[in-house]
Protein backbone atom coordinates (compact mmCIF):
# COMPACT_ATOMS: atom_id res chain seq x y z
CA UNK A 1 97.23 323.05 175.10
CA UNK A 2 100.41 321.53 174.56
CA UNK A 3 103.17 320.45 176.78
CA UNK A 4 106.06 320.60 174.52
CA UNK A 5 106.74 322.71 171.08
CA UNK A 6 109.24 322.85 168.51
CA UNK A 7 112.60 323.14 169.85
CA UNK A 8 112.28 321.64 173.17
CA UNK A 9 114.55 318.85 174.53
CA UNK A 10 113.28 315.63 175.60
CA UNK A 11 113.49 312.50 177.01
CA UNK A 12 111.07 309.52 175.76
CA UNK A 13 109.75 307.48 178.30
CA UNK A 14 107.99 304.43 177.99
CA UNK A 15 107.90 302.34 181.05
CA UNK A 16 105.43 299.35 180.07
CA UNK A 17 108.13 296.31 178.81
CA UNK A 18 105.52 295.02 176.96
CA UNK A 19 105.41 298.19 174.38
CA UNK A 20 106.70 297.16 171.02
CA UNK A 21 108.59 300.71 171.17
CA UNK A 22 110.50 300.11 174.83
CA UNK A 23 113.57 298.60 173.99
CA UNK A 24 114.04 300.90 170.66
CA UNK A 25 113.08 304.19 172.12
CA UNK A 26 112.99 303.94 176.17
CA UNK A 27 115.41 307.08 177.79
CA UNK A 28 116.49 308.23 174.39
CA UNK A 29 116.75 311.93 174.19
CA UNK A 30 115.81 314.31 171.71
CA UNK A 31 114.89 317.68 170.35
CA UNK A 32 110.80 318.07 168.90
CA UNK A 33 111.71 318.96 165.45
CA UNK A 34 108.05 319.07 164.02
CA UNK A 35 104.57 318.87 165.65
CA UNK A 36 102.39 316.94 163.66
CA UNK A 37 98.23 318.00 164.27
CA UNK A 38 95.72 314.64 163.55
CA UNK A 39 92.09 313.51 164.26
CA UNK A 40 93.32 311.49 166.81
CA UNK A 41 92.15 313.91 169.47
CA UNK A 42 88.45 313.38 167.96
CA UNK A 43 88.21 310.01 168.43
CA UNK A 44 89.55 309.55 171.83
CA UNK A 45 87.94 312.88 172.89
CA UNK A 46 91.20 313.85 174.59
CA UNK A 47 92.74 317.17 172.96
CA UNK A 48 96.05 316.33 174.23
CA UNK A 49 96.11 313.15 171.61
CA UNK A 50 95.26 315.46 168.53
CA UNK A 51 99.23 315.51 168.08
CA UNK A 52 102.13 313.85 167.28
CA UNK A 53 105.81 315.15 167.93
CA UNK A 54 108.14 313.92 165.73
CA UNK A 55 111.40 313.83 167.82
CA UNK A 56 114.85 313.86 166.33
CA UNK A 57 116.81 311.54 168.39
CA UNK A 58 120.58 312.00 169.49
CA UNK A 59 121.54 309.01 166.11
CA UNK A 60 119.99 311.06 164.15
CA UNK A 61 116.95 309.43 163.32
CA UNK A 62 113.21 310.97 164.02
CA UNK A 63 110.55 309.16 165.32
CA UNK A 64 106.82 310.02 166.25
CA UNK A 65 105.47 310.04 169.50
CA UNK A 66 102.31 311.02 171.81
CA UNK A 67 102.45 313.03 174.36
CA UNK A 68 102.20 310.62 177.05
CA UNK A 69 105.98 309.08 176.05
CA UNK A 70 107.37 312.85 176.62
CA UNK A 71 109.27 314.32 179.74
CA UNK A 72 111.23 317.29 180.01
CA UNK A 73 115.05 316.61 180.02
């Protein structure tokens, strides 16, 4: 099941300062614009990491995240 579908608003969180993707992305907001299924899920045997949302951010640009960098705004 998935936490967040196409439409929803969020906010990316990623606490850990050490992320490559903190400074760029940490507290930006955004809208899930696509949901993106993979093998990801498969390999970590975690169903919740069989997606990607691809997030269009308030500059404009999209990026792809896990569901572990998502919160509800």
């Amino acid at each position: 099941m998935r936490r967040f579908e196409t439409g929803y608003s969020v906010r990316i969180d990623i606490p850990d300062e050490t992320d490559p993707d903190h400074e760029r992305l940490h507290g930006r907001r955004g809208t899930v614009v696509e949901i993106i299924s993979d093998d990801a899920g498969a390999v970590t045997d975690d169903q919740r990491e069989g997606y990607l949302f691809r997030v269009k951010i308030a500059n404009g640009d999209t990026v792809d995240v896990r569901w572990r960098d998502l919160r509800p705004v």
